[in-house]
C-alpha atoms as a PDB file:
ATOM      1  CA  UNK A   1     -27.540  -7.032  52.503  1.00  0.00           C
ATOM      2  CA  UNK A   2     -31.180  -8.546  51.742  1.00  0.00           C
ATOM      3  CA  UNK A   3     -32.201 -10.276  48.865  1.00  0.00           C
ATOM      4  CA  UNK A   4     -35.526  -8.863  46.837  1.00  0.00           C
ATOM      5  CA  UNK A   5     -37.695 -11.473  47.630  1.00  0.00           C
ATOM      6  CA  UNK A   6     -39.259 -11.923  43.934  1.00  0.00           C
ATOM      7  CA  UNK A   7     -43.201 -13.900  43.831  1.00  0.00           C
ATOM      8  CA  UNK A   8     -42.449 -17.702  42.781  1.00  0.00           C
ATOM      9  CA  UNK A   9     -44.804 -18.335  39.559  1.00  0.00           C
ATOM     10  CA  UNK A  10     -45.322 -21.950  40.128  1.00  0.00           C
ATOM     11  CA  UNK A  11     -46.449 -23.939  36.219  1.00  0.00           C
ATOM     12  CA  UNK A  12     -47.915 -27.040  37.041  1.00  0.00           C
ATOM     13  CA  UNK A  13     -46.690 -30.294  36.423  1.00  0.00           C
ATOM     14  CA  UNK A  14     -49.697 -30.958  33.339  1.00  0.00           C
ATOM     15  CA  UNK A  15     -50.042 -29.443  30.702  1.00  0.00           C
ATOM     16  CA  UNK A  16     -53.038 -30.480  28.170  1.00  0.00           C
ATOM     17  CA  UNK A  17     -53.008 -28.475  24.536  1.00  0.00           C
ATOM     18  CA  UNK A  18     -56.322 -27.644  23.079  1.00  0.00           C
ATOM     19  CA  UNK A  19     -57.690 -30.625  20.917  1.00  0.00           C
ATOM     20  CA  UNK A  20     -55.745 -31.707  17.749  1.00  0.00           C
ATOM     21  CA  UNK A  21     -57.647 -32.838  14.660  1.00  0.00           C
ATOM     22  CA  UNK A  22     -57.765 -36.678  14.150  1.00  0.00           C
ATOM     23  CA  UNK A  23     -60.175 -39.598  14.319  1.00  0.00           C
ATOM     24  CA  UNK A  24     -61.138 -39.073  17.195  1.00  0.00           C
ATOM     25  CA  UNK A  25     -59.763 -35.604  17.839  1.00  0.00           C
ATOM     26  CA  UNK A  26     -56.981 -36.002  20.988  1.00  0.00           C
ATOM     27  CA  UNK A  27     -55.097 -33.539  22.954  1.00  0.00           C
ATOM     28  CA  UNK A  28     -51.121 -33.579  23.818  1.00  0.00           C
ATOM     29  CA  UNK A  29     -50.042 -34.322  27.584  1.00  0.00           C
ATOM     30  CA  UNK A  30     -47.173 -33.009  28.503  1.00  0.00           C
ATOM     31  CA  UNK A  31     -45.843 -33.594  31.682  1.00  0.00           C
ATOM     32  CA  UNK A  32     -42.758 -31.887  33.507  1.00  0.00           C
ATOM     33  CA  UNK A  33     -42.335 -30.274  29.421  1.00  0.00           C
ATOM     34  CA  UNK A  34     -42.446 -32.935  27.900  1.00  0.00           C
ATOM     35  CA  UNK A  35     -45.472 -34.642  25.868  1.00  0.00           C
ATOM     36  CA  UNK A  36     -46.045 -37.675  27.036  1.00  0.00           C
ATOM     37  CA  UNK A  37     -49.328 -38.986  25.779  1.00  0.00           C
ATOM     38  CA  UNK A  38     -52.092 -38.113  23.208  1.00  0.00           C
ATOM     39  CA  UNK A  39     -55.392 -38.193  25.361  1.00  0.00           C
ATOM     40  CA  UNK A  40     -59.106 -38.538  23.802  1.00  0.00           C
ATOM     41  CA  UNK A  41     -60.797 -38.498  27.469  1.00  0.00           C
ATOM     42  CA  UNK A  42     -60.160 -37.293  30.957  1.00  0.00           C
ATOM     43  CA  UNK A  43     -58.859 -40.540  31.749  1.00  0.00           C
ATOM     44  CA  UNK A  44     -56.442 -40.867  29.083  1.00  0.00           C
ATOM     45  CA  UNK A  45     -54.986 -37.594  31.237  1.00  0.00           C
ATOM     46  CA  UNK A  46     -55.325 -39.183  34.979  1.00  0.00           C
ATOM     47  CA  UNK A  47     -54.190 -42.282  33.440  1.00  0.00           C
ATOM     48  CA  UNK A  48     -50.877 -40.348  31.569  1.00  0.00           C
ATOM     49  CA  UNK A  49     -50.501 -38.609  35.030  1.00  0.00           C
ATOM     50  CA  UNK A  50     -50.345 -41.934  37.376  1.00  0.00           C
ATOM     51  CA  UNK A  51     -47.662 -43.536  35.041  1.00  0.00           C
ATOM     52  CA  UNK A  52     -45.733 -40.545  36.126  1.00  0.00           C
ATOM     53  CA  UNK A  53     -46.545 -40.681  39.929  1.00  0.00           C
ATOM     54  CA  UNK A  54     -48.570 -38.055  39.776  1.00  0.00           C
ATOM     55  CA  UNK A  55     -52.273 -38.318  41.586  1.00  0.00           C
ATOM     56  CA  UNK A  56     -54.267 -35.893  40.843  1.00  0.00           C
ATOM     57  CA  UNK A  57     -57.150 -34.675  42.968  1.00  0.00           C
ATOM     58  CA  UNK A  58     -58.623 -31.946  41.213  1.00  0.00           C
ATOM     59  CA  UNK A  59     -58.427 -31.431  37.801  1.00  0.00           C
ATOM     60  CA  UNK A  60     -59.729 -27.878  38.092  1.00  0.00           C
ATOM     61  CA  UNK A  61     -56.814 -26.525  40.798  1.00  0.00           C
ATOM     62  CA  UNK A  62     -54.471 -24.814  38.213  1.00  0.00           C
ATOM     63  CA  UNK A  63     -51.479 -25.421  40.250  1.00  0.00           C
ATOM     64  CA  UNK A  64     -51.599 -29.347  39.620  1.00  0.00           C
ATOM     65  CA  UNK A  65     -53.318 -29.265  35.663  1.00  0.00           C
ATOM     66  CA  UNK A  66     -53.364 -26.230  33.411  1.00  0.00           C
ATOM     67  CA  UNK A  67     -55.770 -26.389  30.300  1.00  0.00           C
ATOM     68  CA  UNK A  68     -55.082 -24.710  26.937  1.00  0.00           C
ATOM     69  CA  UNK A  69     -57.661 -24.003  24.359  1.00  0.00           C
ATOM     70  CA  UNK A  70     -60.707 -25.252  26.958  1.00  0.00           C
ATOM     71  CA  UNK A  71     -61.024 -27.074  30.304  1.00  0.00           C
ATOM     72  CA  UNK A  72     -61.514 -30.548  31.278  1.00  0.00           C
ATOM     73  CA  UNK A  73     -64.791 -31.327  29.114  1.00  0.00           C
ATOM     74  CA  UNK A  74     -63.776 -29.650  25.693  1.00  0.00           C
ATOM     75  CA  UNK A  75     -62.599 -32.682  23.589  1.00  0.00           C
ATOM     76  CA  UNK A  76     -63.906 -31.730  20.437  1.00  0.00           C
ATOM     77  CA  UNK A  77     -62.993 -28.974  17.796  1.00  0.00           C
ATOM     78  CA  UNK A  78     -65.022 -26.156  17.436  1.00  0.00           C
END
């Protein structure tokens, strides 16, 4: 008997929300499912990632980072 080989959907480690409202507007980290930090720059993410172990080399491979509501330069609400 064979198995079905079925495609393995990898999610990526980060996840970063779309930007929250606040002073200054932020967006939720969550790493491995869980949130982890509130970031207000792309080094508030690297910096959230590295506590974890996690060394990112490109934030624009969407098998290491995915972005919700905008990519790595929306920080602002629109």
């Amino acid at each position: 008997m064979t198995e079905i080989g079925s495609p393995h959907i990898a999610r990526p480690r980060i996840v970063v929300l779309g930007v929250q409202p606040g002073t200054p507007p932020f967006r939720i980290v969550e790493i491995d499912g869980q949130m982890v930090a509130e970031a207000t720059t792309l080094v508030d993410v690297l910096e959230a990632a590295a506590a974890f172990g996690i060394h990112v080399h490109d934030l624009d491979d969407p098998d290491v980072v995915c972005w919700v509501g905008g990519d790595k330069f929306t920080w602002k609400l629109h």
